[in-house]
C-alpha atoms as a PDB file:
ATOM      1  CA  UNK A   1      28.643   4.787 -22.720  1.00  0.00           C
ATOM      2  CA  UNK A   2      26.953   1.243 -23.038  1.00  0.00           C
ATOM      3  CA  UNK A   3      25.816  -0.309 -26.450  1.00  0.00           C
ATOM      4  CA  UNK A   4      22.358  -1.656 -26.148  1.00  0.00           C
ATOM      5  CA  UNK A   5      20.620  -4.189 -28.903  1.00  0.00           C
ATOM      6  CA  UNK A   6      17.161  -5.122 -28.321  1.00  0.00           C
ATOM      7  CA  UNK A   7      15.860  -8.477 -29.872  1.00  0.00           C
ATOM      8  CA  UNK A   8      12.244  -9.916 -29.021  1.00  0.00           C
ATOM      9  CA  UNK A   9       9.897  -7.657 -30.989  1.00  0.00           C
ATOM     10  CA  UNK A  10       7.128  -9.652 -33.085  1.00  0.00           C
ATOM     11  CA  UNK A  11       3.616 -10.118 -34.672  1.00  0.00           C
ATOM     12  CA  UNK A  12       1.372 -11.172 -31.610  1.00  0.00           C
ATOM     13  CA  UNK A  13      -2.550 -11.386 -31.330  1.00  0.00           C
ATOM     14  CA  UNK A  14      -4.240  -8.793 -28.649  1.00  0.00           C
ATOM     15  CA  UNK A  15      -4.095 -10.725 -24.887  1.00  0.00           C
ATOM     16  CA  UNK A  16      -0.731 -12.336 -25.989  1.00  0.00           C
ATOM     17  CA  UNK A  17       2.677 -11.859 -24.771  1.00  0.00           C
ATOM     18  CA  UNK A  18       6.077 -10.723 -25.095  1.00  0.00           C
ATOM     19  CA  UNK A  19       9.365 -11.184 -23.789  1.00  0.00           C
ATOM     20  CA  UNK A  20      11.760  -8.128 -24.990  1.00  0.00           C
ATOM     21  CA  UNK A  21      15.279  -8.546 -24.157  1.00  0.00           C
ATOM     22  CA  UNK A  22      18.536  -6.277 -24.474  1.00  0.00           C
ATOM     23  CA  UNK A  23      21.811  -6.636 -24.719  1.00  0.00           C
ATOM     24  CA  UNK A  24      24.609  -4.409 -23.201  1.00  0.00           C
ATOM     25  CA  UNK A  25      28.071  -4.109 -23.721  1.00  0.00           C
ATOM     26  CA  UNK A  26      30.351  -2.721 -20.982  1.00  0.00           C
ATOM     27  CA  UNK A  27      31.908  -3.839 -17.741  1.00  0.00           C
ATOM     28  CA  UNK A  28      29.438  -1.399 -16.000  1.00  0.00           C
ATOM     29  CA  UNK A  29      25.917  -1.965 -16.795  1.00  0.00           C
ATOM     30  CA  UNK A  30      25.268  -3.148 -13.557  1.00  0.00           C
ATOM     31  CA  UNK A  31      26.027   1.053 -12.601  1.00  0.00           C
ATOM     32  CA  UNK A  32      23.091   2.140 -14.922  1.00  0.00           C
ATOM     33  CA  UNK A  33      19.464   2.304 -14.142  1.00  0.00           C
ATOM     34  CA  UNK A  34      17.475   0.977 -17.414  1.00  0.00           C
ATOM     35  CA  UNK A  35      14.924   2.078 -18.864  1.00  0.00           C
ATOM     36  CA  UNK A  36      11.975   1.294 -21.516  1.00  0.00           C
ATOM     37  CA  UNK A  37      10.527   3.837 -23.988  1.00  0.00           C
ATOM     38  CA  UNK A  38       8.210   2.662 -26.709  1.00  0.00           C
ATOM     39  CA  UNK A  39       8.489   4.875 -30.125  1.00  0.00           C
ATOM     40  CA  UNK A  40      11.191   7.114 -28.355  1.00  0.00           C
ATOM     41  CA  UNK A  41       9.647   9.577 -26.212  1.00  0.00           C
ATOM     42  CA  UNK A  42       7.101   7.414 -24.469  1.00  0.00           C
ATOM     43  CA  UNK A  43       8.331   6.473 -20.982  1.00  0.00           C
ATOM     44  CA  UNK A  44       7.337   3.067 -20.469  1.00  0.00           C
ATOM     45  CA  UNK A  45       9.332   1.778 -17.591  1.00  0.00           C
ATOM     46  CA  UNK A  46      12.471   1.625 -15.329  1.00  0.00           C
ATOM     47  CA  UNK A  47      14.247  -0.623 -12.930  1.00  0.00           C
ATOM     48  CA  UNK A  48      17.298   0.921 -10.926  1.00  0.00           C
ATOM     49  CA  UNK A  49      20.776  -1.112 -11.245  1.00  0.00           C
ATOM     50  CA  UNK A  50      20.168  -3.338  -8.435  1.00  0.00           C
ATOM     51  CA  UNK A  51      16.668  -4.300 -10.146  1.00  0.00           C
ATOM     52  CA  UNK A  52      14.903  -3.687  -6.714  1.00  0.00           C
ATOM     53  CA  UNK A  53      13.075  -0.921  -7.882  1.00  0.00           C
ATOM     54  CA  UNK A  54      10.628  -0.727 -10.505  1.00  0.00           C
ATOM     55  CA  UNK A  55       7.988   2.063 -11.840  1.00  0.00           C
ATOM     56  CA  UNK A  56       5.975   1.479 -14.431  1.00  0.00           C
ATOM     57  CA  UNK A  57       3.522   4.430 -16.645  1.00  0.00           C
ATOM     58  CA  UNK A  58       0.254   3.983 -15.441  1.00  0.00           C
ATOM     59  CA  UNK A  59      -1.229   2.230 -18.998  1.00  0.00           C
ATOM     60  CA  UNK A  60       1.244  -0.664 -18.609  1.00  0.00           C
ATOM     61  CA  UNK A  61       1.064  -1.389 -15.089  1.00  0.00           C
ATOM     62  CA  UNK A  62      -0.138  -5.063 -14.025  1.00  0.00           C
ATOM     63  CA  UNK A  63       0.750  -5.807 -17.513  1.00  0.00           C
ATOM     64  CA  UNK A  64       4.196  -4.950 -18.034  1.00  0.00           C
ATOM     65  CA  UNK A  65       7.298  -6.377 -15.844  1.00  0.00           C
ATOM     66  CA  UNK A  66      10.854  -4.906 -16.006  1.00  0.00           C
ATOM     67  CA  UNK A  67      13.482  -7.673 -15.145  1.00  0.00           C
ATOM     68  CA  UNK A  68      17.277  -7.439 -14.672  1.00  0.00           C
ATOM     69  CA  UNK A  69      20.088  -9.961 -15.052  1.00  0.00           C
ATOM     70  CA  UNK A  70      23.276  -7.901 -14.448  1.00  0.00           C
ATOM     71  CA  UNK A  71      25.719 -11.297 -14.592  1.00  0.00           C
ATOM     72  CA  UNK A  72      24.016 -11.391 -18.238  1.00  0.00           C
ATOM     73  CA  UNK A  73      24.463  -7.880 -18.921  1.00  0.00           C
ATOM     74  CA  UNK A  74      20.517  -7.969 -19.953  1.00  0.00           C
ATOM     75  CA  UNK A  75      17.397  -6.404 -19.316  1.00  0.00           C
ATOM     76  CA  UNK A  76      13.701  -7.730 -19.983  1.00  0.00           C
ATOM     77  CA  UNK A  77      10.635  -6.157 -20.492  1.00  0.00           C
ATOM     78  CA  UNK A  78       7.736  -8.879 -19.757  1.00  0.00           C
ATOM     79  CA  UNK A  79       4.753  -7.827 -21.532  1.00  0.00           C
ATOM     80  CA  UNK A  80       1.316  -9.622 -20.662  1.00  0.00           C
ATOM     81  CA  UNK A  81      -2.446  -8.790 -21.836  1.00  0.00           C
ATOM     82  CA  UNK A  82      -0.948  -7.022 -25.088  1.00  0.00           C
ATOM     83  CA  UNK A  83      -3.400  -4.490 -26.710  1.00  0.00           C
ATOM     84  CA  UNK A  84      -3.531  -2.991 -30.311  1.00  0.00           C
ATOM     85  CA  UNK A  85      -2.925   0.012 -28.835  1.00  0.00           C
ATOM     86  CA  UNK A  86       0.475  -1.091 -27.215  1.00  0.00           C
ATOM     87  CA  UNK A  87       2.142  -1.414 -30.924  1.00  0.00           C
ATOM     88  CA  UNK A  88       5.404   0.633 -31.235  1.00  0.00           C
ATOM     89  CA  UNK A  89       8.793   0.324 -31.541  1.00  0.00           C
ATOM     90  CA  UNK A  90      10.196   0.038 -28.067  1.00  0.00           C
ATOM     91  CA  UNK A  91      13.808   0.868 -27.362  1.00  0.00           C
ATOM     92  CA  UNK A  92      15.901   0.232 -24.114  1.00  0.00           C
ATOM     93  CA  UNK A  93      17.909   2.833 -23.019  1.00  0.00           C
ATOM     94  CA  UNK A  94      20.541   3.570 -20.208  1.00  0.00           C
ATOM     95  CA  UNK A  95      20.686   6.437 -17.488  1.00  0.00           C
ATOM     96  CA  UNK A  96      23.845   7.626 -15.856  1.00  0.00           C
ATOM     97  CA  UNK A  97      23.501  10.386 -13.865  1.00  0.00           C
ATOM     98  CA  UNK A  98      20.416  11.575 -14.603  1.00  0.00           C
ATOM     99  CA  UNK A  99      20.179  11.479 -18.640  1.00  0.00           C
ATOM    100  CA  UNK A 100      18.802   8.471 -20.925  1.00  0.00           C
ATOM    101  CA  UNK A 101      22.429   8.758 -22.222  1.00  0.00           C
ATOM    102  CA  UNK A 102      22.531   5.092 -24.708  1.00  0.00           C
ATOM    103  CA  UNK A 103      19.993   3.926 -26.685  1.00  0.00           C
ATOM    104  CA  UNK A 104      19.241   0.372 -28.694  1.00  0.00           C
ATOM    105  CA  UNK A 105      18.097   0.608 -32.284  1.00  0.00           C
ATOM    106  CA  UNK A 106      14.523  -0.755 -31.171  1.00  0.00           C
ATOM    107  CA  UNK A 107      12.676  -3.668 -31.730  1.00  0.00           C
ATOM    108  CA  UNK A 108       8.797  -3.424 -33.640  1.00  0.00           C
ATOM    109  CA  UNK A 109       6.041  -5.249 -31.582  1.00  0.00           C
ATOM    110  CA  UNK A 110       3.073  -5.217 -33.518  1.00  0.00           C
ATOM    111  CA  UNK A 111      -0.760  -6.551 -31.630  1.00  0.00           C
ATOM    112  CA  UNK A 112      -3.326  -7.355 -33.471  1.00  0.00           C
ATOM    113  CA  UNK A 113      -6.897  -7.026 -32.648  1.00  0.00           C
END
C-alpha cells in the first residue's frame, strides 16, 4: 500500500489551468502505475511507473497531461483549456497488479463559465 495526498485543486475561470499534484509515501511508488479519476469512478488518466506511457479518456485529451517525478515520489495532472463541465473532485490513485488499490482523499477543482 502507498498513501497518496493530492493538493492543487482551486476556483479557476473556464480556458484556465491547473496543476494537480500528489504525494506518495513508500519506498516503491516508482513500482505503481498512477492513475487519475475525477469524482471516483471517472477514469481520467494514467501514466505507467516509468512515466513513458500515457492514455488519456477521450474528453481530456490535448488538454490534460499526466507527469511523473518518481525521485519526488509525485505525480501531476496538467490541466489546460478547463471547462465548466470538467468540475469534480479528482483523486489520484495507485495500481499494483491490476487493481486501483490506494486512493488520495481528493482535491475540488471548480471552472467557472
Amino acid at each position: 500500500q502507498v498513501r497518496l495526498v493530492e493538493s492543487g485543486g482551486g476556483l479557476v475561470q473556464a480556458g484556465g489551468s491547473l496543476r494537480l499534484s500528489c504525494a506518495a509515501s513508500g519506498r516503491t511508488f516508482s513500482r505503481y502505475t498512477m492513475g487519475w479519476f475525477r469524482q471516483l469512478r471517472e477514469f481520467v488518466g494514467a501514466i505507467s511507473w516509468s512515466g513513458d506511457t500515457t492514455n488519456y479518456v477521450d474528453s481530456v485529451k490535448g488538454r490534460f497531461t499526466i507527469s511523473r517525478d518518481n525521485a519526488k515520489n509525485t505525480v501531476y495532472l496538467h490541466m489546460n483549456s478547463l471547462k465548466p463541465e470538467d468540475t469534480a473532485v479528482y483523486y489520484c490513485a495507485a495500481n499494483f497488479e491490476g487493481s486501483w488499490t490506494s486512493w488520495g482523499q481528493g482535491t475540488q477543482v471548480t471552472v467557472s463559465s
